[in-house]
N, C-alpha and C. Protein backbone atom coordinates (compact mmCIF):
# COMPACT_ATOMS: atom_id res chain seq x y z
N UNK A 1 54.38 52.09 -147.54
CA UNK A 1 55.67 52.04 -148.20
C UNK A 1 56.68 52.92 -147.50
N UNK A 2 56.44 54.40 -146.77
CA UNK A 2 57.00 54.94 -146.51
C UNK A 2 57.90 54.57 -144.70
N UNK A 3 57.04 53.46 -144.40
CA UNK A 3 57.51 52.65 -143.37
C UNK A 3 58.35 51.75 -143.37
N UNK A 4 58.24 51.01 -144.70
CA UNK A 4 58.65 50.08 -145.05
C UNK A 4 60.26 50.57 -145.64
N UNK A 5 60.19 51.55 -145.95
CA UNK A 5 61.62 51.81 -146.87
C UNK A 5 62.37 52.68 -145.73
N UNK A 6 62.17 53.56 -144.79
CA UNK A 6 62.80 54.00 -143.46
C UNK A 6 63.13 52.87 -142.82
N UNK A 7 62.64 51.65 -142.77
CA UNK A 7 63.11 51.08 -141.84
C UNK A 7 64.13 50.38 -142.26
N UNK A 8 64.00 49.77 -143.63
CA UNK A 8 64.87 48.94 -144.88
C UNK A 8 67.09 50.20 -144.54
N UNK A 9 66.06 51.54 -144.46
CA UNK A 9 66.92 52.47 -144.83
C UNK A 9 67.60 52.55 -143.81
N UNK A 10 67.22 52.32 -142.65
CA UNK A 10 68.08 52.67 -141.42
C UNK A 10 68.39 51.18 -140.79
N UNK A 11 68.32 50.05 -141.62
CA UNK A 11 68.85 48.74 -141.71
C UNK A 11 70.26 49.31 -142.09
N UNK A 12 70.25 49.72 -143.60
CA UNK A 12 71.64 50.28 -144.20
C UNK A 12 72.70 51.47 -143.28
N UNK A 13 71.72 52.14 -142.81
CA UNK A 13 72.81 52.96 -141.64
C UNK A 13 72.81 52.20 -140.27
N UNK A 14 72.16 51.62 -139.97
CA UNK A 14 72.47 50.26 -138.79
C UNK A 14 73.48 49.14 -139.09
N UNK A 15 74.07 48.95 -140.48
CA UNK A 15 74.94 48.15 -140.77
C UNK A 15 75.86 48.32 -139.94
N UNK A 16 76.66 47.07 -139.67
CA UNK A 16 77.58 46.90 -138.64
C UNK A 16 78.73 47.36 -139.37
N UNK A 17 79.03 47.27 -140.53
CA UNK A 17 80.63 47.62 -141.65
C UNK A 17 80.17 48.65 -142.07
N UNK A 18 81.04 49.95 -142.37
CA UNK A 18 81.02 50.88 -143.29
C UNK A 18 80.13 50.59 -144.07
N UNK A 19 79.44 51.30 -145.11
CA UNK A 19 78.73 51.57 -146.37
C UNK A 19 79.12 52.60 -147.22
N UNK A 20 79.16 52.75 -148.38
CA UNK A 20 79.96 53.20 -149.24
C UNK A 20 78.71 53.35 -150.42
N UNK A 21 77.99 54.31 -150.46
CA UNK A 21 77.09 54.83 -151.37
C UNK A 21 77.59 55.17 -152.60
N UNK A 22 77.86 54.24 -153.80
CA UNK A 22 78.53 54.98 -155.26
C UNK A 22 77.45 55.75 -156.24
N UNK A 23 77.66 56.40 -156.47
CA UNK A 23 76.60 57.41 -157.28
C UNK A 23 77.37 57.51 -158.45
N UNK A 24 76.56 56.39 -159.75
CA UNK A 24 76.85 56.19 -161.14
C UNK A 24 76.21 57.02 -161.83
N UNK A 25 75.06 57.46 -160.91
CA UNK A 25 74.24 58.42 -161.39
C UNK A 25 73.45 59.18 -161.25
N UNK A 26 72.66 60.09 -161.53
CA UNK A 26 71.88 61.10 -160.66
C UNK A 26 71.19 60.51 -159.19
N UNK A 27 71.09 61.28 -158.33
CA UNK A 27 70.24 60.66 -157.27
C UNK A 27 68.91 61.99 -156.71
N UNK A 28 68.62 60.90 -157.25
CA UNK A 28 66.94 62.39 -156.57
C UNK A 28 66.07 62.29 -156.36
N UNK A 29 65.61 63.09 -155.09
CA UNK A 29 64.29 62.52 -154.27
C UNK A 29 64.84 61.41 -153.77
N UNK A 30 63.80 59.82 -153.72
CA UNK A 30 64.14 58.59 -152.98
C UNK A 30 65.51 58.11 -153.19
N UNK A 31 66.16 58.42 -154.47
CA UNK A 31 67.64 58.46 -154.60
C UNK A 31 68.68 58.90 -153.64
N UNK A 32 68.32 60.35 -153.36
CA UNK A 32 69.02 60.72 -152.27
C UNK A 32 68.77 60.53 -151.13
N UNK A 33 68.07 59.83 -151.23
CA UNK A 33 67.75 59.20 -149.34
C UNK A 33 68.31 58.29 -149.19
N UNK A 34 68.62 57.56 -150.28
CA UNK A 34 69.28 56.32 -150.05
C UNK A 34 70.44 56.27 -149.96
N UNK A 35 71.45 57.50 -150.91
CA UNK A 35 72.27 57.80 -150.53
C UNK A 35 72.98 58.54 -149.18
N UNK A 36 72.06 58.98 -148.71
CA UNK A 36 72.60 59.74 -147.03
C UNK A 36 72.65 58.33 -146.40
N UNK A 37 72.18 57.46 -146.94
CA UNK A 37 71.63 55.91 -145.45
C UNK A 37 73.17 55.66 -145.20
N UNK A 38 74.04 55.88 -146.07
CA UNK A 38 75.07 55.12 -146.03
C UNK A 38 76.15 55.98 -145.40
N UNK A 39 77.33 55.67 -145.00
CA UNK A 39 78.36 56.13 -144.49
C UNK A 39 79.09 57.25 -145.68
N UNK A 40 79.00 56.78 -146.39
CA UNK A 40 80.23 57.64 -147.32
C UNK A 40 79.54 57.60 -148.59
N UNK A 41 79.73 58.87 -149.41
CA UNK A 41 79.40 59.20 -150.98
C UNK A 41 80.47 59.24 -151.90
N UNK A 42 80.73 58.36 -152.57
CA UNK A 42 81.49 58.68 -153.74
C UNK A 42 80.82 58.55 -154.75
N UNK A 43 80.78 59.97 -156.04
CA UNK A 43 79.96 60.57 -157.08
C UNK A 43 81.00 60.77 -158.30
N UNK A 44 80.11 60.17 -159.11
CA UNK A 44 81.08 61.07 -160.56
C UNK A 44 81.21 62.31 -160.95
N UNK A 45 81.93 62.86 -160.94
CA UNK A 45 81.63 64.27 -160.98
C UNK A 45 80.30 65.17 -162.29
N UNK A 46 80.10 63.63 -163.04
CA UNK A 46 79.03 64.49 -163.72
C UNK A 46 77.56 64.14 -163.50
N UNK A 47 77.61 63.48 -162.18
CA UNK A 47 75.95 63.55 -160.96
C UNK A 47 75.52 64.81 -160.66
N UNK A 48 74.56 64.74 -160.34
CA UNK A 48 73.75 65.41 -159.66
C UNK A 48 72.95 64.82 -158.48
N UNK A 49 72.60 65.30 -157.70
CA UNK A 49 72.45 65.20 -156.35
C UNK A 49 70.95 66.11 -155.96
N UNK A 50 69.76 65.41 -155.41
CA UNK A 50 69.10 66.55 -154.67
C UNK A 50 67.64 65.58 -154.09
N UNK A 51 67.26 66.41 -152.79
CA UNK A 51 66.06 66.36 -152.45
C UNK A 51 64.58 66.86 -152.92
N UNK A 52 64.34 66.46 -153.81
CA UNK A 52 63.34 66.85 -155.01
C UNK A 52 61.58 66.93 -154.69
N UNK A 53 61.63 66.50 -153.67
CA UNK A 53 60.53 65.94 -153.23
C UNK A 53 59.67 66.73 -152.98
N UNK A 54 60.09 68.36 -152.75
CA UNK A 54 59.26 69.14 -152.60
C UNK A 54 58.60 69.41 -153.71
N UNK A 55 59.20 69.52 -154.85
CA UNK A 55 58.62 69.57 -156.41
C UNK A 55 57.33 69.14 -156.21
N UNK A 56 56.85 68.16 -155.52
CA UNK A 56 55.71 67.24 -155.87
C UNK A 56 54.84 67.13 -154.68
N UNK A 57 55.11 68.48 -154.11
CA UNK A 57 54.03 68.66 -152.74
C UNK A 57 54.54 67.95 -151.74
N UNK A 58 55.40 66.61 -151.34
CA UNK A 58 55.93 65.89 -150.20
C UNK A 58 56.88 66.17 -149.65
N UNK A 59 56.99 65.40 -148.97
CA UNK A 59 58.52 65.56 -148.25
C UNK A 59 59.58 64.56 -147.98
N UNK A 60 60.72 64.30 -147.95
CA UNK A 60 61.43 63.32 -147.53
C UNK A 60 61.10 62.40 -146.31
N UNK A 61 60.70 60.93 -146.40
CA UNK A 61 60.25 60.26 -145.05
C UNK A 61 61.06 59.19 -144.95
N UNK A 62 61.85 58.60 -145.71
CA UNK A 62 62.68 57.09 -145.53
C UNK A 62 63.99 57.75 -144.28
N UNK A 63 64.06 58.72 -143.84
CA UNK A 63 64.91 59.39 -143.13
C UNK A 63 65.64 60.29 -143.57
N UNK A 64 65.49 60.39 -144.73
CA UNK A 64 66.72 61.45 -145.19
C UNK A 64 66.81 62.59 -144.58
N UNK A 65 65.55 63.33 -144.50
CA UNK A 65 65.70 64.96 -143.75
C UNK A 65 66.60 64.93 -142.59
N UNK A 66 66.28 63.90 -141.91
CA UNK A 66 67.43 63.91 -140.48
C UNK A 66 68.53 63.65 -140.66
N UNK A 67 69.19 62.85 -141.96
CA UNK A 67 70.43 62.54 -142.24
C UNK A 67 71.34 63.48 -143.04
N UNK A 68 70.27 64.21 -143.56
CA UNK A 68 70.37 65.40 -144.27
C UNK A 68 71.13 66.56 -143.38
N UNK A 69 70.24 66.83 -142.57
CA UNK A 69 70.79 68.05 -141.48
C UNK A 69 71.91 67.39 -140.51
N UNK A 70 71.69 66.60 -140.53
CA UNK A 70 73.24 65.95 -139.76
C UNK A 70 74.41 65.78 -140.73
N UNK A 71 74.24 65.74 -141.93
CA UNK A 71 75.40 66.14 -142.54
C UNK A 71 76.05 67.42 -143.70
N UNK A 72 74.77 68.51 -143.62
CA UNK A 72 75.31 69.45 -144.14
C UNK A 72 74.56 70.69 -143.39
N UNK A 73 73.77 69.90 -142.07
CA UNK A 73 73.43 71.41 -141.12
C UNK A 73 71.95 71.68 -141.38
N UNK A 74 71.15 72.12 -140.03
CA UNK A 74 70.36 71.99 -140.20
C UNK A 74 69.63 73.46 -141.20
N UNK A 75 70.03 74.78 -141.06
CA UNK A 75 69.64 75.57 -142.29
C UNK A 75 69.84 75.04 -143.80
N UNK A 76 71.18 74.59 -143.69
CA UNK A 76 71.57 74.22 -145.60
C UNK A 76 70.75 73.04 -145.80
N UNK A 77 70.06 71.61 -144.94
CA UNK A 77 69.30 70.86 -144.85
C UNK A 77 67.58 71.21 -145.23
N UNK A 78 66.80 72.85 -144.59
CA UNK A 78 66.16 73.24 -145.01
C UNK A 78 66.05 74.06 -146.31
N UNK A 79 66.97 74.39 -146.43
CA UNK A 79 67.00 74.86 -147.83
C UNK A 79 67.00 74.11 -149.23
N UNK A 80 67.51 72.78 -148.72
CA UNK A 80 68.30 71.88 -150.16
C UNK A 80 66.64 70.95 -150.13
N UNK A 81 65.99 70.72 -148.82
CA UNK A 81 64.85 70.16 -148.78
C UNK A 81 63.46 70.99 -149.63
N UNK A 82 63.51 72.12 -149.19
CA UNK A 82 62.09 72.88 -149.11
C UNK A 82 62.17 73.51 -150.79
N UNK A 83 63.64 73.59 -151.56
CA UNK A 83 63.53 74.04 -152.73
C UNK A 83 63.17 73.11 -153.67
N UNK A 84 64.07 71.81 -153.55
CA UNK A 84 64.06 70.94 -154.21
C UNK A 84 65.23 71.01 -155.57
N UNK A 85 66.30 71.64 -155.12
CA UNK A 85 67.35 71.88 -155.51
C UNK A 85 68.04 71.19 -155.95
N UNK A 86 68.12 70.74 -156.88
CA UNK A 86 69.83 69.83 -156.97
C UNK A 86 71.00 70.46 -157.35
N UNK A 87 71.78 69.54 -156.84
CA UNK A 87 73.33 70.10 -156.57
C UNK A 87 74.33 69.16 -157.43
N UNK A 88 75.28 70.01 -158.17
CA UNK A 88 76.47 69.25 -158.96
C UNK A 88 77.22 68.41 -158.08
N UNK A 89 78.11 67.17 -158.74
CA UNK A 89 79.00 66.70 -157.43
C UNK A 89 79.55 67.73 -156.55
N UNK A 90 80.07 68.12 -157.12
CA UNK A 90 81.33 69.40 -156.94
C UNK A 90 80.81 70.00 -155.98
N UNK A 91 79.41 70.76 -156.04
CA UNK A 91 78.51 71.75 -154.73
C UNK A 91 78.21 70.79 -154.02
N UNK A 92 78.01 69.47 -154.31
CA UNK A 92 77.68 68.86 -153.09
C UNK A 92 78.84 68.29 -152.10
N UNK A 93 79.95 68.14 -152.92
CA UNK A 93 80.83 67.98 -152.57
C UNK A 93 81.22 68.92 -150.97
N UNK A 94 81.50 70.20 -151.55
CA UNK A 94 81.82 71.75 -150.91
C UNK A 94 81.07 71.29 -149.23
N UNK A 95 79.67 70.98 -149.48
CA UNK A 95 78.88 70.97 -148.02
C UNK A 95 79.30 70.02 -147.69
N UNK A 96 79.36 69.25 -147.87
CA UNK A 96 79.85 67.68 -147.06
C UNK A 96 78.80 66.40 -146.98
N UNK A 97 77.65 66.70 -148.46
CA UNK A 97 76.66 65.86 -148.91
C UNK A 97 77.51 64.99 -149.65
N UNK A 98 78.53 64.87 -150.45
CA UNK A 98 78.82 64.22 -151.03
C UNK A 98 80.72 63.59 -150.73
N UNK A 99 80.87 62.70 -150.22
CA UNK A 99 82.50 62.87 -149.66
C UNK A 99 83.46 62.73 -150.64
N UNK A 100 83.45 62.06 -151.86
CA UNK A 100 84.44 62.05 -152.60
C UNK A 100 83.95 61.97 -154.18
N UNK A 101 84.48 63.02 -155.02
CA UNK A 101 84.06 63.07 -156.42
C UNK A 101 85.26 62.46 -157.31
N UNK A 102 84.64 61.88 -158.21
CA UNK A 102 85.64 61.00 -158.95
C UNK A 102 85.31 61.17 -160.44
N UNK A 103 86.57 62.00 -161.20
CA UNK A 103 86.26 62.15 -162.53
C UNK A 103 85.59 60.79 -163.66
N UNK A 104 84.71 61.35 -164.60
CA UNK A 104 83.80 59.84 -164.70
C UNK A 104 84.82 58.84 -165.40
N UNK A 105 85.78 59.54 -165.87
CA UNK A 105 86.96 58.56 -166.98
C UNK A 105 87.76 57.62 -165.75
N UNK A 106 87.77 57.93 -164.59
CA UNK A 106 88.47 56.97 -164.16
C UNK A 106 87.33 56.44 -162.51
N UNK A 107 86.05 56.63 -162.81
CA UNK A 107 85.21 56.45 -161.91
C UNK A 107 85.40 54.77 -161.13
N UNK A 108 85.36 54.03 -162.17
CA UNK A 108 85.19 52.60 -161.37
C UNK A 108 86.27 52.26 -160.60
N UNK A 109 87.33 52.49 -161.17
CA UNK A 109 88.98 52.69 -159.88
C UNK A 109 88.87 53.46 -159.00
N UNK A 110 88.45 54.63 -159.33
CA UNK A 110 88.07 55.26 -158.04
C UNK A 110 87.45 54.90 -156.61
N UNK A 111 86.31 54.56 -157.28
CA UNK A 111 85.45 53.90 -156.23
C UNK A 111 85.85 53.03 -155.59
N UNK A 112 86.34 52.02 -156.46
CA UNK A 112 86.86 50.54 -155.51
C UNK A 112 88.23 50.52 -155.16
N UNK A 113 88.54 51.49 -155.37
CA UNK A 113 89.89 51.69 -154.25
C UNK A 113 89.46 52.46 -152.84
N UNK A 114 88.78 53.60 -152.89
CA UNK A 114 87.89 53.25 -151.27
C UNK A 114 87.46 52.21 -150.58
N UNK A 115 86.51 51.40 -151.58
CA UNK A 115 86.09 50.86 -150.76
C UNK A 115 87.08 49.38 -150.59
N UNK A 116 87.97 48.96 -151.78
CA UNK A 116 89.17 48.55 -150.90
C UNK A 116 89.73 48.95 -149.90
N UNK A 117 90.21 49.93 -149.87
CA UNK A 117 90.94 49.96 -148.93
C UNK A 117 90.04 50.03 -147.10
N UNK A 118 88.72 50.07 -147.58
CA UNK A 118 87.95 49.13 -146.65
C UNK A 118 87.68 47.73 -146.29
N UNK A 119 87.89 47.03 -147.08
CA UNK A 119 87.59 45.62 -147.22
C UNK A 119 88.96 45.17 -147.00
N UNK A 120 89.66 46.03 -146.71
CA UNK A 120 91.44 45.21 -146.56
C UNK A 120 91.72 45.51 -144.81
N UNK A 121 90.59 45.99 -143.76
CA UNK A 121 90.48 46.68 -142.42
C UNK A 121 89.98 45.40 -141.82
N UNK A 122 90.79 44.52 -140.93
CA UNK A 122 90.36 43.59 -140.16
C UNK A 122 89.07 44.00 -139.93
N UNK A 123 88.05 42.72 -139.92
CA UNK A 123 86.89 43.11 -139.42
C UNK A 123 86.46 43.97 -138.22
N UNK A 124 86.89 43.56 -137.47
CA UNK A 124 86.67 43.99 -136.23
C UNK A 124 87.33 45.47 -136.03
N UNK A 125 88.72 45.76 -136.69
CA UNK A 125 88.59 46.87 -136.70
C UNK A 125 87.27 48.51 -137.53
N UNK A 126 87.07 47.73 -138.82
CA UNK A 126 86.10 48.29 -139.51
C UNK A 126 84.51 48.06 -138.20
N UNK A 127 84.81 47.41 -137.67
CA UNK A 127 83.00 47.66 -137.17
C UNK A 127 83.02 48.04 -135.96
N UNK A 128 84.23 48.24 -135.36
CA UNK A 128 84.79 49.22 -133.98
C UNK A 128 84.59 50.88 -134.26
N UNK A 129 85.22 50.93 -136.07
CA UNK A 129 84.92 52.55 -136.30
C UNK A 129 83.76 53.12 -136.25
N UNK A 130 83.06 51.88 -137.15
CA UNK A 130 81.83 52.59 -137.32
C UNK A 130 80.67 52.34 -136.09
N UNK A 131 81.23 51.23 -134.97
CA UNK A 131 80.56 51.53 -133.73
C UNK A 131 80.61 53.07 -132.95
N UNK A 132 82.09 53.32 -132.82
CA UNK A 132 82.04 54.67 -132.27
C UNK A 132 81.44 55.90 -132.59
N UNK A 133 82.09 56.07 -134.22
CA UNK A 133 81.38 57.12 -134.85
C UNK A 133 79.89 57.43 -134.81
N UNK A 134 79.30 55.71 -135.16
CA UNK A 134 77.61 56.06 -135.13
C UNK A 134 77.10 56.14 -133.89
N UNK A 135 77.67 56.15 -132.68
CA UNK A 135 77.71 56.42 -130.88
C UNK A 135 77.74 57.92 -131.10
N UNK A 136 78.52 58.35 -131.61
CA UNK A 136 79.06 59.85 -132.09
C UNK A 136 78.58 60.74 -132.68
N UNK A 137 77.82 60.02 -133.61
CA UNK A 137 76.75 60.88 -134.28
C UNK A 137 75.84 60.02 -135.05
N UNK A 138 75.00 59.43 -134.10
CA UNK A 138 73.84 58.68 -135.03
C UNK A 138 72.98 58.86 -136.13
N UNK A 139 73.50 58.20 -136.73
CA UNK A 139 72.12 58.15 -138.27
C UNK A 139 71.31 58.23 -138.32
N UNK A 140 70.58 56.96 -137.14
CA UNK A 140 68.98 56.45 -136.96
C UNK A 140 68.05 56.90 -135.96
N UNK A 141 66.98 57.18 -136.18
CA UNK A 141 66.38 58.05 -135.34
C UNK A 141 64.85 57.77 -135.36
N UNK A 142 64.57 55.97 -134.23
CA UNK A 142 63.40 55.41 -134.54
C UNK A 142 62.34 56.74 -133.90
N UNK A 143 62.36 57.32 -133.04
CA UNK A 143 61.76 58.09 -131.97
C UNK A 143 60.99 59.42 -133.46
N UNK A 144 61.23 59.37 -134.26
CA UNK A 144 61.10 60.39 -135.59
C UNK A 144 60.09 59.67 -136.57
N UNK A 145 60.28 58.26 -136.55
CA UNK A 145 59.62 57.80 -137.62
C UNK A 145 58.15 57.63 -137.74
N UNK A 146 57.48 58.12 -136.81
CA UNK A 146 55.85 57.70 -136.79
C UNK A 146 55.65 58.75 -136.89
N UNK A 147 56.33 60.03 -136.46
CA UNK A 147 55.97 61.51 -136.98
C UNK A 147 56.05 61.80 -138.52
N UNK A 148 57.31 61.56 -138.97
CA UNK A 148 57.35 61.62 -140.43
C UNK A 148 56.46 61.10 -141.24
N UNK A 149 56.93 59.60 -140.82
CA UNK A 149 55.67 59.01 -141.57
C UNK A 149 54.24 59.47 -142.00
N UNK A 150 53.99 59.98 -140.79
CA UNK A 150 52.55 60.50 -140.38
C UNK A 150 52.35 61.74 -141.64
N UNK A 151 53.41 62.36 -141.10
CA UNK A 151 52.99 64.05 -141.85
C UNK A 151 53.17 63.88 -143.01
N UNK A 152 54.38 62.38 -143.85
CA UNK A 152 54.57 62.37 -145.21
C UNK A 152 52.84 61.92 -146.10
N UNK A 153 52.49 60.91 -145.06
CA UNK A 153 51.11 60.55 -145.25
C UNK A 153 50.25 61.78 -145.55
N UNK A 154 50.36 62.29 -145.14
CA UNK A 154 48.87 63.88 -144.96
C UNK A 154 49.33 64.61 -146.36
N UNK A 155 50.62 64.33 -145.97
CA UNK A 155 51.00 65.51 -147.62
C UNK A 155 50.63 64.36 -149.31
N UNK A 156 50.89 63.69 -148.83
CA UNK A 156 50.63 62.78 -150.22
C UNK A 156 48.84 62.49 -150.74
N UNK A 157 48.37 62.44 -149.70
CA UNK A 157 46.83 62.55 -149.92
C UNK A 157 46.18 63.94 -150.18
N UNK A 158 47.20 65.23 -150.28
CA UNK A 158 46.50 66.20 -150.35
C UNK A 158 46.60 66.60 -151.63
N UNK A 159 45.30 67.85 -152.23
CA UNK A 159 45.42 68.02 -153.65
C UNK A 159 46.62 68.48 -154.00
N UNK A 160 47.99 69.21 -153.15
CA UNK A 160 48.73 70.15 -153.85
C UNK A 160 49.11 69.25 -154.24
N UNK A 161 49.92 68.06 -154.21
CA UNK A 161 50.56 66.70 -153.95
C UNK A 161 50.59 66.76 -155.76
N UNK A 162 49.43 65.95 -155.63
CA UNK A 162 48.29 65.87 -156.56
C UNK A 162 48.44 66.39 -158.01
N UNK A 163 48.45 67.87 -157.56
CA UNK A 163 48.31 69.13 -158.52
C UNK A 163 49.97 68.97 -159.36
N UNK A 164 51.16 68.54 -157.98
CA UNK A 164 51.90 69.21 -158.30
C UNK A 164 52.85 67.61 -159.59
N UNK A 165 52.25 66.53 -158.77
CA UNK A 165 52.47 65.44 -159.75
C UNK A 165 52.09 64.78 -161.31
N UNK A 166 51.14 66.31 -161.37
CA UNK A 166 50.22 65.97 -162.73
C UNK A 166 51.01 67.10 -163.01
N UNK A 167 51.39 68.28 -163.11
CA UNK A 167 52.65 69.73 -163.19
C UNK A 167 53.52 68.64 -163.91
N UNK A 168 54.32 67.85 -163.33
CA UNK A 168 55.72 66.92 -163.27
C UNK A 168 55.41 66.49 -164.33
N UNK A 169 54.39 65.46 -164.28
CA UNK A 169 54.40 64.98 -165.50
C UNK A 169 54.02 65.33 -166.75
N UNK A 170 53.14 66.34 -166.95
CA UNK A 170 52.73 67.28 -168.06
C UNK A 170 54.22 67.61 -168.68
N UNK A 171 54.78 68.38 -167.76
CA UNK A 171 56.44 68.45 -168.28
C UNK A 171 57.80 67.36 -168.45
N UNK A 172 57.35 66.31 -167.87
CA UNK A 172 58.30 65.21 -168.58
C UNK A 172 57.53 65.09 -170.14
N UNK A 173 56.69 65.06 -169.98
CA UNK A 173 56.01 64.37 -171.20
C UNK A 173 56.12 65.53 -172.41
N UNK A 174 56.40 66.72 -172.23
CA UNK A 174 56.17 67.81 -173.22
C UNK A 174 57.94 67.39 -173.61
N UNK A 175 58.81 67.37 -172.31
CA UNK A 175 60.20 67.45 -172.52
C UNK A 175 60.67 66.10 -173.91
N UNK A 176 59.83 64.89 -173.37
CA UNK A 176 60.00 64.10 -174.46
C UNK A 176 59.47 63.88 -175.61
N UNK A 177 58.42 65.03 -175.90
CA UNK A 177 58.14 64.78 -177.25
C UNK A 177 58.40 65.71 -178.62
């Protein structure tokens, strides 16, 4: 699976047009991976945001860690990874994880006036930008993926994994009853 969704994922940052990631709602763990795939974040300001994955003994493998440190650096990338931290729009905003926060009362205008005012960019101009830019600073990074993969593999078969997914759920389950 973890092959299968990196590659799905860096389909979405291989897109030839902009991508425009809307966050209606929390994104965490595989959430936020899916959200880095894309070009641009616009969040409601009452999201939350984070790489969670450490919670549960793993690590990010659909690509995010690399998309991660390419857009808020590779220390603030280890830190937001290895804690399992989540972040308000607003803080995510600040690093440059999240590009545009949109109060939730006027969220759906928000959004689709970005991404109008994308969809109104001659084609060819929209897939000239995002040719250069992703020349400029690439997303995708096949040369990474059999390593990740690999090491996400080792961590998921191990007891902490394990330990730490039966932790998780002991406490969802206490939280809901």
């Amino acid at each position: 699976m973890a092959t299968r969704m990196r590659r799905f994922l860096d389909r979405v940052a291989g897109f030839p047009f902009p991508v425009i990631a809307v966050l209606n709602g929390h994104a965490l763990g595989g959430g936020a991976e899916v959200a880095v795939a894309a070009d641009m974040r616009v969040a409601a300001d009452d999201v939350r945001i984070g790489f969670t994955q450490a919670r549960l003994g793993i690590m990010p493998a659909w690509g995010g860690a690399e998309r991660l440190a390419e857009l808020v650096g590779r220390s603030r990338a280890m830190l937001l990874i290895g804690s399992g931290m989540t972040l308000t729009a607003e803080a995510a905003e600040r690093i440059g994880l999240i590009d545009l926060v949109v109060p939730r009362t006027g969220f759906d205008d928000g959004w689709r006036e970005v991404a109008s005012g994308f969809a109104k960019l001659p084609p060819n101009a929209a897939r000239s930008m995002k040719h250069v830019i992703a020349a400029a600073k690439p997303s995708i990074h096949p040369t990474l993926e059999a390593e990740a993969v690999k090491r996400f593999a080792e961590l998921w078969v191990a007891d902490e994994h394990w330990v730490a997914a039966e932790r998780a759920d002991t406490e969802r389950s206490r939280k809901s009853a």
